[in-house]
PDB file of N, CA and C in Angstrom:
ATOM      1  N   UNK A   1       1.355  12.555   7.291  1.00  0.00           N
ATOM      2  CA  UNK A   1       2.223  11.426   7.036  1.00  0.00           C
ATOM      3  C   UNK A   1       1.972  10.948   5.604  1.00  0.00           C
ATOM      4  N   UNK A   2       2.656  10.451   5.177  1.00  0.00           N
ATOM      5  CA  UNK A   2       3.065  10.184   3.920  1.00  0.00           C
ATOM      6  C   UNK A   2       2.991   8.690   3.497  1.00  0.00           C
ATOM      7  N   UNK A   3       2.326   7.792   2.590  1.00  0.00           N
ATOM      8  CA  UNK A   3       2.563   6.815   2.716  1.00  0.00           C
ATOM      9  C   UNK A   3       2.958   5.879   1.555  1.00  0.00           C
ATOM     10  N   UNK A   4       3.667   5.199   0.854  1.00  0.00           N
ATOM     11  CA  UNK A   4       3.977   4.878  -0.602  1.00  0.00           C
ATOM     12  C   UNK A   4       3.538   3.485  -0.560  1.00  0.00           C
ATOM     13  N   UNK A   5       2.693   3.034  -1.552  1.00  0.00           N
ATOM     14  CA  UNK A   5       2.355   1.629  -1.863  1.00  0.00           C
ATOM     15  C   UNK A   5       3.275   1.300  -3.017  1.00  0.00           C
ATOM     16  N   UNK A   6       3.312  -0.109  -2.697  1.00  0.00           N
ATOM     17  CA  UNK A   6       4.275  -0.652  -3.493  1.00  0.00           C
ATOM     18  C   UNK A   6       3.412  -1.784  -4.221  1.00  0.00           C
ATOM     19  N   UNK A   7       3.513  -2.257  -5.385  1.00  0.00           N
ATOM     20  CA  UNK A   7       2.896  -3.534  -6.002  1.00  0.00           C
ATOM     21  C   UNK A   7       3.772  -4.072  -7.265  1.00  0.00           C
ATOM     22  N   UNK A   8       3.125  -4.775  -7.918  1.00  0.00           N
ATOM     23  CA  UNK A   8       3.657  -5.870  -8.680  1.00  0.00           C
ATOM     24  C   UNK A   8       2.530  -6.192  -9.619  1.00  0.00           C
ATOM     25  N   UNK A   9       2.869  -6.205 -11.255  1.00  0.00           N
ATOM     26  CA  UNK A   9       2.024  -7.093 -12.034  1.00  0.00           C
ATOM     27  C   UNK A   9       2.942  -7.176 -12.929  1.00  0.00           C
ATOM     28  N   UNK A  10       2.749  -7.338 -14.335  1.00  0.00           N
ATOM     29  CA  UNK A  10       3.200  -8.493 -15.553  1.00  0.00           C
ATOM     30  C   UNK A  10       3.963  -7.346 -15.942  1.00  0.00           C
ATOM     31  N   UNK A  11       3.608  -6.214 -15.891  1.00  0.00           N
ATOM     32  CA  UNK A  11       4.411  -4.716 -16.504  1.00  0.00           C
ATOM     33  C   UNK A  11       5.852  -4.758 -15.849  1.00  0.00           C
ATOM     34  N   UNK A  12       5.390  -4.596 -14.364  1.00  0.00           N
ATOM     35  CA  UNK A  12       6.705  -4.432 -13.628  1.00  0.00           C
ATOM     36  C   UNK A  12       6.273  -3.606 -12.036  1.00  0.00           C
ATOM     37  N   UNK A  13       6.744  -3.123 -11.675  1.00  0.00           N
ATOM     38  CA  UNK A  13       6.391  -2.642 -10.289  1.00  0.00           C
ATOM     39  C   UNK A  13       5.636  -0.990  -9.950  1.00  0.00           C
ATOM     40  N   UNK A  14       4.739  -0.630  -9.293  1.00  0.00           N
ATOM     41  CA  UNK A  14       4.608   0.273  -9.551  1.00  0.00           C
ATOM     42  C   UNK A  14       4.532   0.832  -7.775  1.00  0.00           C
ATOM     43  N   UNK A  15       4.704   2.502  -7.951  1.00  0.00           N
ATOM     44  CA  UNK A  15       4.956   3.143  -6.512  1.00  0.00           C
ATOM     45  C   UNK A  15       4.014   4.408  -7.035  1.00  0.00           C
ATOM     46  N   UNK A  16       2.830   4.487  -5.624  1.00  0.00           N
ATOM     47  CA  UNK A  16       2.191   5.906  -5.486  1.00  0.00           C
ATOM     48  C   UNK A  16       2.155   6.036  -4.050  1.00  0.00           C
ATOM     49  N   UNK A  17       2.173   7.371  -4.154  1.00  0.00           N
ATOM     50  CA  UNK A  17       1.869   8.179  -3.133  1.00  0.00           C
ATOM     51  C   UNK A  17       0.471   8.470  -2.315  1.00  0.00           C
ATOM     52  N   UNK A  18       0.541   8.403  -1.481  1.00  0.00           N
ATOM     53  CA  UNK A  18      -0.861   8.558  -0.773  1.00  0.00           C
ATOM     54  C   UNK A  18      -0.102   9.573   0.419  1.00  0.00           C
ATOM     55  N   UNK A  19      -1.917  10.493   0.844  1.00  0.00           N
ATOM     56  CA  UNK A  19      -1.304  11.167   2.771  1.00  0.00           C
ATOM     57  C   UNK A  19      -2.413  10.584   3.147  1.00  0.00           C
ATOM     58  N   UNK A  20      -3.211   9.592   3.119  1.00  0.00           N
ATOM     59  CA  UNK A  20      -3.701   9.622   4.414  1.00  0.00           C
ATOM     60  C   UNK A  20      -3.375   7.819   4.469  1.00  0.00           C
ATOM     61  N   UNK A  21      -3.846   7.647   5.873  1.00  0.00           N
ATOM     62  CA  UNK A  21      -3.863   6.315   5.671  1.00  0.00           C
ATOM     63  C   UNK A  21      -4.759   4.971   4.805  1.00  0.00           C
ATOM     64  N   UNK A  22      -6.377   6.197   5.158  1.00  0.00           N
ATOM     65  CA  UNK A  22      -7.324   5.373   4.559  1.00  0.00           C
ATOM     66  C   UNK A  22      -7.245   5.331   2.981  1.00  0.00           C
ATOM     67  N   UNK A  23      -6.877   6.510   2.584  1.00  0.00           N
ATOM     68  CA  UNK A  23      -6.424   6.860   1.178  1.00  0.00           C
ATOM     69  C   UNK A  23      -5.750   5.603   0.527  1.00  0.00           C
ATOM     70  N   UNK A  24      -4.537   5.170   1.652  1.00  0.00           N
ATOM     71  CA  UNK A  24      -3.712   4.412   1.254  1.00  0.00           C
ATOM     72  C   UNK A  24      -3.902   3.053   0.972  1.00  0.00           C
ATOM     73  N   UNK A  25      -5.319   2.353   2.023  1.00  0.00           N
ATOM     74  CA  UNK A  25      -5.818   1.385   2.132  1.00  0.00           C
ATOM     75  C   UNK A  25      -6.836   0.969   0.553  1.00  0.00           C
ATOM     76  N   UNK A  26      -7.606   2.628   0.129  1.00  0.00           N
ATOM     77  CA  UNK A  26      -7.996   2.254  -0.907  1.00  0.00           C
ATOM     78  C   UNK A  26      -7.913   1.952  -1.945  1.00  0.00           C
ATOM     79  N   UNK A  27      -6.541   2.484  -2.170  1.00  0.00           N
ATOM     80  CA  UNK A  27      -5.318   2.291  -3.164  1.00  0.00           C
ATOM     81  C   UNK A  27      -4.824   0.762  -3.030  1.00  0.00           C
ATOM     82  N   UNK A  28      -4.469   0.200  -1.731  1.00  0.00           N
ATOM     83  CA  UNK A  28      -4.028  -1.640  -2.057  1.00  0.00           C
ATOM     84  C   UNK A  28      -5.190  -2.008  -2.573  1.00  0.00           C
ATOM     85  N   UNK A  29      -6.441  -1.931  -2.073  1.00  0.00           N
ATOM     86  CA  UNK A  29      -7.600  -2.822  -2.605  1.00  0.00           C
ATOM     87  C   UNK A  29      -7.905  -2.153  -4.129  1.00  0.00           C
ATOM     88  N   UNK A  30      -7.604  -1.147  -4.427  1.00  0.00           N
ATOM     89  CA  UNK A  30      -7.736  -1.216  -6.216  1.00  0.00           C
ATOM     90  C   UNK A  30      -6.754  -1.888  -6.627  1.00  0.00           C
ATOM     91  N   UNK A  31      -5.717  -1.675  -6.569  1.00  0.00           N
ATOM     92  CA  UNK A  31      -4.499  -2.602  -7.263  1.00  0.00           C
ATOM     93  C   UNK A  31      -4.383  -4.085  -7.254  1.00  0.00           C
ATOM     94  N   UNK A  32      -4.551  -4.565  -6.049  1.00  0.00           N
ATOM     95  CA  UNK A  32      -5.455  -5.845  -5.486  1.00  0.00           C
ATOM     96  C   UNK A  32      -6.252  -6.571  -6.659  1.00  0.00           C
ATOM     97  N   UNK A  33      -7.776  -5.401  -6.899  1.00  0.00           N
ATOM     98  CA  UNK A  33      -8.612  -5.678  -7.376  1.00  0.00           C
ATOM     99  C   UNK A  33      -8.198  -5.828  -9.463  1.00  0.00           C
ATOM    100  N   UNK A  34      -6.823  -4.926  -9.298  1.00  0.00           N
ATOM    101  CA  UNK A  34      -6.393  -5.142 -10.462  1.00  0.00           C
ATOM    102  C   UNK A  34      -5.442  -6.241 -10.831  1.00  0.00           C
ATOM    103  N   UNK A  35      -5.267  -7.035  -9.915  1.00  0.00           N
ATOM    104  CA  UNK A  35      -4.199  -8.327 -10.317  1.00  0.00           C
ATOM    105  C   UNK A  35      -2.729  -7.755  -9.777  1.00  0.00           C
ATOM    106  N   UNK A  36      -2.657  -7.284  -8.958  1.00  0.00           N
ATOM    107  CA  UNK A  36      -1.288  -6.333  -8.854  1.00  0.00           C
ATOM    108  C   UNK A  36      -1.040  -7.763  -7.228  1.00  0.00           C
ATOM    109  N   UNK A  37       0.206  -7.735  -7.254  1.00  0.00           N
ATOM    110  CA  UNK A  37       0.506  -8.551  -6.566  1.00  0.00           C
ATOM    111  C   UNK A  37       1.872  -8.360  -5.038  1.00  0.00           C
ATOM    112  N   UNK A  38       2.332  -8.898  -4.330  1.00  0.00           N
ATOM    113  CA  UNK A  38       3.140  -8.284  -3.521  1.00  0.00           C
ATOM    114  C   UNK A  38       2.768  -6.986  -2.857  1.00  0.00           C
ATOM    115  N   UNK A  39       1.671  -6.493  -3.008  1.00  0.00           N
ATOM    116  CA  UNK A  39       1.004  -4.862  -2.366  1.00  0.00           C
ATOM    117  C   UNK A  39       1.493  -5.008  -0.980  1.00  0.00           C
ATOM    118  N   UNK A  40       2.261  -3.321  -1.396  1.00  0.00           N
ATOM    119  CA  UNK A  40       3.021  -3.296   0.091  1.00  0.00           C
ATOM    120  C   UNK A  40       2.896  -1.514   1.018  1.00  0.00           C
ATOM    121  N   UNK A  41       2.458  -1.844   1.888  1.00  0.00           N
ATOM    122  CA  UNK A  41       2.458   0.094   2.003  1.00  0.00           C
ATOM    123  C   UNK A  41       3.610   0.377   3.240  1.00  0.00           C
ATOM    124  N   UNK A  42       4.150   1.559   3.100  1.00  0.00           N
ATOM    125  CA  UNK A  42       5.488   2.121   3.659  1.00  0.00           C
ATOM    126  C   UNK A  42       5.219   3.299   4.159  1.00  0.00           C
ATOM    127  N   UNK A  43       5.544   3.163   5.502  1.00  0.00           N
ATOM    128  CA  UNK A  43       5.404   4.239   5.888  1.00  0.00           C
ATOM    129  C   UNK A  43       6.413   5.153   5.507  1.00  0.00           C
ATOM    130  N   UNK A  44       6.772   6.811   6.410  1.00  0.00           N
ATOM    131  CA  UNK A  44       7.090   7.482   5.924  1.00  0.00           C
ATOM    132  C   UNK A  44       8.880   7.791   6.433  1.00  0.00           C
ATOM    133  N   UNK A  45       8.987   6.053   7.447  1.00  0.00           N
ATOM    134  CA  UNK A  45      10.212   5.563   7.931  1.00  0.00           C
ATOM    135  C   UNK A  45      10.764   4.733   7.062  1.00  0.00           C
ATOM    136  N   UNK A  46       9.939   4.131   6.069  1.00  0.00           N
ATOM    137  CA  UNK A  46      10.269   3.096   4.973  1.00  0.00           C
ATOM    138  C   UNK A  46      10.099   2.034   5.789  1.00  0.00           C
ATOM    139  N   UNK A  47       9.185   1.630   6.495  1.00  0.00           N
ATOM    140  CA  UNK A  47       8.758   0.496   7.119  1.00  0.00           C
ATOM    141  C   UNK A  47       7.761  -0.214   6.420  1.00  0.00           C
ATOM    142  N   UNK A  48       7.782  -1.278   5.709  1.00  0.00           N
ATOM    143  CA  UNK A  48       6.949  -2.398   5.067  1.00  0.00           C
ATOM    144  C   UNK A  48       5.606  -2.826   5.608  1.00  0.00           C
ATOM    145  N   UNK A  49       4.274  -3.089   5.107  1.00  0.00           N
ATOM    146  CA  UNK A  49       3.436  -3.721   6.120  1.00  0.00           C
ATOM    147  C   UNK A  49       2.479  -4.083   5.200  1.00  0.00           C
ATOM    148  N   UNK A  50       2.275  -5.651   5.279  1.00  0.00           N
ATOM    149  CA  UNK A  50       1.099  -5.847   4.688  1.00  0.00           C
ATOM    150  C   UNK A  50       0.126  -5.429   4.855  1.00  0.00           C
ATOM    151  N   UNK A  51      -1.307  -5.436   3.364  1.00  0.00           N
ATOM    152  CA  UNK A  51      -2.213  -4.785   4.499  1.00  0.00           C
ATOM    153  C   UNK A  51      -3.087  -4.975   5.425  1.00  0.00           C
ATOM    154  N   UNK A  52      -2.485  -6.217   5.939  1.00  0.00           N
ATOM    155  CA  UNK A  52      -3.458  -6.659   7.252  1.00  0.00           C
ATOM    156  C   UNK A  52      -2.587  -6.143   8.662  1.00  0.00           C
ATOM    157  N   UNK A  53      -1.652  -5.978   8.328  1.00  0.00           N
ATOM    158  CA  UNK A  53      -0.651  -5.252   9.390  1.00  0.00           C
ATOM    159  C   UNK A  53      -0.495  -3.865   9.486  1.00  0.00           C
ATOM    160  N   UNK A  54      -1.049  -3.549   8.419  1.00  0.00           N
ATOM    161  CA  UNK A  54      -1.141  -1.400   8.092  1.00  0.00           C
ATOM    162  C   UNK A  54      -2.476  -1.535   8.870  1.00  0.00           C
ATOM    163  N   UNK A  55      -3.323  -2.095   8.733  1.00  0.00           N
ATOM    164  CA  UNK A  55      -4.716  -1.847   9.339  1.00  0.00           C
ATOM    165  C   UNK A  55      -4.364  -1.893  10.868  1.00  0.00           C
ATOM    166  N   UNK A  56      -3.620  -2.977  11.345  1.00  0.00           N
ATOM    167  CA  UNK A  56      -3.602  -3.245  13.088  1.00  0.00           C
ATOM    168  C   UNK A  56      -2.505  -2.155  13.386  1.00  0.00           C
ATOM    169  N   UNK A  57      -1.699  -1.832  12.481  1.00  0.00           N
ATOM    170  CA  UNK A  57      -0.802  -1.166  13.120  1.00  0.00           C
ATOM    171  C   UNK A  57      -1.066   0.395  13.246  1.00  0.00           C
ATOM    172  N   UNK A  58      -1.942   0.797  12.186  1.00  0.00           N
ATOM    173  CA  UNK A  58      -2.945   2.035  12.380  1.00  0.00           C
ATOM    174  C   UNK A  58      -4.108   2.145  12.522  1.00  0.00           C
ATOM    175  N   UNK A  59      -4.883   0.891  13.066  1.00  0.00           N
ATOM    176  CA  UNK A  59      -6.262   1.176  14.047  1.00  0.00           C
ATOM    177  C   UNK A  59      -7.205   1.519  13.286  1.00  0.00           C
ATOM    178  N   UNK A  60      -7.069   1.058  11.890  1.00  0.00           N
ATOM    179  CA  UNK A  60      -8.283   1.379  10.944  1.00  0.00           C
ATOM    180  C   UNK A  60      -9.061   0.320  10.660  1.00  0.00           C
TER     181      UNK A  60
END
């Protein structure tokens, strides 16, 4: 599965790719950790989830 994070800072918006989930989790908390704002991860339905809702909703 496939998963695209979405974020936000002063530049403008940025989108990467991740496959795993945890992959994906480590990726919000760097961007996070970089001032990046709105962090959003999508699944591979284009379903939205914060990441306190990516975690419950995939059991990580």
């Amino acid at each position: 599965m496939t998963f695209i994070i979405i974020g936000l800072n002063m530049r403008g918006p940025i989108l990467i790719d991740c496959d795993t989930a945890i992959g994906a989790l480590e990726k919000v908390a760097e961007l996070i950790r970089n001032g990046y704002t709105n962090v959003l991860i999508a699944d591979d339905e284009g379903v939205q989830y914060a990441p306190c809702e990516f975690v419950r909703r995939f059991d990580l």
